[in-house]
Protein backbone atom coordinates (compact mmCIF):
# COMPACT_ATOMS: atom_id res chain seq x y z
CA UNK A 1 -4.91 24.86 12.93
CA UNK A 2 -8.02 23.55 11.63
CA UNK A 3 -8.10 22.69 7.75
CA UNK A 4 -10.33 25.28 7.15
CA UNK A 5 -8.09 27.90 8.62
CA UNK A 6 -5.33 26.24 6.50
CA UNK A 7 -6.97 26.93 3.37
CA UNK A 8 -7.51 30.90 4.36
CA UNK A 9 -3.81 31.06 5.40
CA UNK A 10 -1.89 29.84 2.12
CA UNK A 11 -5.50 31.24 0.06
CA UNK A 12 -4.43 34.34 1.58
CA UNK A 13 -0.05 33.65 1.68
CA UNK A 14 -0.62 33.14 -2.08
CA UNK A 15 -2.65 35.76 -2.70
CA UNK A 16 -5.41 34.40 -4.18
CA UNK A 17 -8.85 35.63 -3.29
CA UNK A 18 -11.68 33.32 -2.57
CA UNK A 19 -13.50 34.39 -5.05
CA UNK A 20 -10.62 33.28 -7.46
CA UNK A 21 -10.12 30.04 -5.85
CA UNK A 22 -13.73 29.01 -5.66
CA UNK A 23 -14.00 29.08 -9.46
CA UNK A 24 -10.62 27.17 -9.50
CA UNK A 25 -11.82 24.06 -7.73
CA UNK A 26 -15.74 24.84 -9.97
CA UNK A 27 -17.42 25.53 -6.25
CA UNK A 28 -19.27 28.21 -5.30
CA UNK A 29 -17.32 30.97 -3.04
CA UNK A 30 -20.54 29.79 -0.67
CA UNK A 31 -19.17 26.17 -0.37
CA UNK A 32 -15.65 27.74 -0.43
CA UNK A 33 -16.59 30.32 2.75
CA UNK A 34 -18.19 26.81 4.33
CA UNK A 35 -15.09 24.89 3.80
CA UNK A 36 -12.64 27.88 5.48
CA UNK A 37 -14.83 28.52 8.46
CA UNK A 38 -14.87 24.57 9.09
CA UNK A 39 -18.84 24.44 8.57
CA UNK A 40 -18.06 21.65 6.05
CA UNK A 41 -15.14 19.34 4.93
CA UNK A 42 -13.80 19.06 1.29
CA UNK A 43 -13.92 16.22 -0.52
CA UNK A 44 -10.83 14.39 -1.41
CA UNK A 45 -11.46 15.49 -5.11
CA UNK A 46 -11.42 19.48 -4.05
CA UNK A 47 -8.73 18.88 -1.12
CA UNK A 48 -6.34 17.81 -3.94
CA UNK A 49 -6.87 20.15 -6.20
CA UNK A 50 -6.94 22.87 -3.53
CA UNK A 51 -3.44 21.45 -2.61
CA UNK A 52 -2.15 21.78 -6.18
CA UNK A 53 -3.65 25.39 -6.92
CA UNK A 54 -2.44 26.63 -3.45
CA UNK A 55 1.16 24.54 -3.77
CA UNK A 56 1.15 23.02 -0.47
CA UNK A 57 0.94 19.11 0.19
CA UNK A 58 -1.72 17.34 1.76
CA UNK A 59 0.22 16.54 4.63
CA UNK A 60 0.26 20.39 5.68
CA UNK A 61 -3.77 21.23 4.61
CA UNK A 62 -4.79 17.79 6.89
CA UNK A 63 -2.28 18.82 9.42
CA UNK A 64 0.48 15.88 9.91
CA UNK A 65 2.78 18.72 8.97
CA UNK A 66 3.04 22.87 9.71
CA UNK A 67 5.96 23.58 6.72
CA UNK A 68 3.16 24.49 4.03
CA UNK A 69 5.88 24.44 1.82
CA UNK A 70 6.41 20.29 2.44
CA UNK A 71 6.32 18.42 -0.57
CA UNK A 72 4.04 15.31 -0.08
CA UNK A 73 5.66 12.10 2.34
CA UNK A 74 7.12 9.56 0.18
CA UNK A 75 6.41 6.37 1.41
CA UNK A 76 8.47 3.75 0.71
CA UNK A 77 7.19 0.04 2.05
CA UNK A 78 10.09 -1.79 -0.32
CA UNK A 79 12.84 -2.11 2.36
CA UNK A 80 9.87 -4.29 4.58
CA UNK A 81 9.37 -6.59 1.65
CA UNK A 82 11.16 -10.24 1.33
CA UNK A 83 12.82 -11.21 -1.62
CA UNK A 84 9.62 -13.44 -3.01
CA UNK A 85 7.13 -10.11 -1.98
CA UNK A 86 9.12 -7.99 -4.07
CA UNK A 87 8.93 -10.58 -6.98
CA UNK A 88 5.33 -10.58 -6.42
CA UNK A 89 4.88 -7.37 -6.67
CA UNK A 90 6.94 -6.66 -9.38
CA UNK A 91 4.94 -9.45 -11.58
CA UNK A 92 1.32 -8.31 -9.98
CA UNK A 93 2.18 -5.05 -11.20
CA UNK A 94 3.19 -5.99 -14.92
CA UNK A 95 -0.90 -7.65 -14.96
CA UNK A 96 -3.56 -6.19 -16.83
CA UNK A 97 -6.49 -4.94 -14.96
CA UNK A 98 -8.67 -7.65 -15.33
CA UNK A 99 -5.37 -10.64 -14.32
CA UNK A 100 -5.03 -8.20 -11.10
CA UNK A 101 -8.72 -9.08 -10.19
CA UNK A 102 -8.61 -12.83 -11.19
CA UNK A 103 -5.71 -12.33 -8.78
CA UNK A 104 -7.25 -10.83 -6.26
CA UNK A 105 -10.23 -13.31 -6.12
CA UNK A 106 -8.11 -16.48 -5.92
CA UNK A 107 -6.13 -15.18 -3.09
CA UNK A 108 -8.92 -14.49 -1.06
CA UNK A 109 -10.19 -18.13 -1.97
CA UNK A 110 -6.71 -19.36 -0.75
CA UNK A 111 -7.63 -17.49 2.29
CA UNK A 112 -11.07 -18.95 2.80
CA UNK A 113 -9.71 -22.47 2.33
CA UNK A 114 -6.87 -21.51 5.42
């Protein structure tokens, strides 16, 4: 199934019409038509939001997935990770916003100088 007939299945398994929907995601029922007949793909934004409204993950509306009633992968990279990496993490995650960055741009300088 194509996204687009995705969206008309659960639109439709939910009850919803597109009319209803389309003012729901603040599209037109134009776009909305475009979207289910494949014309045009949504944007992340409305794909998200279409997942919410219709209660279905994204891995069912992009297809990785036919149980519309999945709830969303959780990935989990942790076990991968080495001691140190997990440290890392922990202490790159504790940063403000701009520390991340400073971060960020010295490690790619580390990498330049490799």
């Amino acid at each position: 199934m194509t996204i687009g007939e995705r969206i008309v299945f659960l639109r439709e398994e939910r009850g919803i019409s597109q009319k209803d929907l389309a003012q729901s995601l603040h599209i037109t029922a134009a776009t909305l038509s475009r979207y289910e007949n494949d014309i045009y793909q949504p944007k992340l934004e409305f794909l998200c939001e279409m997942c919410r409204i219709l209660n279905t993950s994204s891995d069912y509306m992009l297809g990785f997935t036919d149980n519309f009633e999945a709830q969303p992968t959780k990935y989990d990279i942790s076990p991968s990770l080495t001691a140190d990496e997990k440290k890392l993490l922990k202490l790159y995650r504790s940063l403000s916003g701009a520390n991340k960055n400073r971060i960020n741009e010295r490690i790619l300088t580390l990498l330049e100088m490799q």
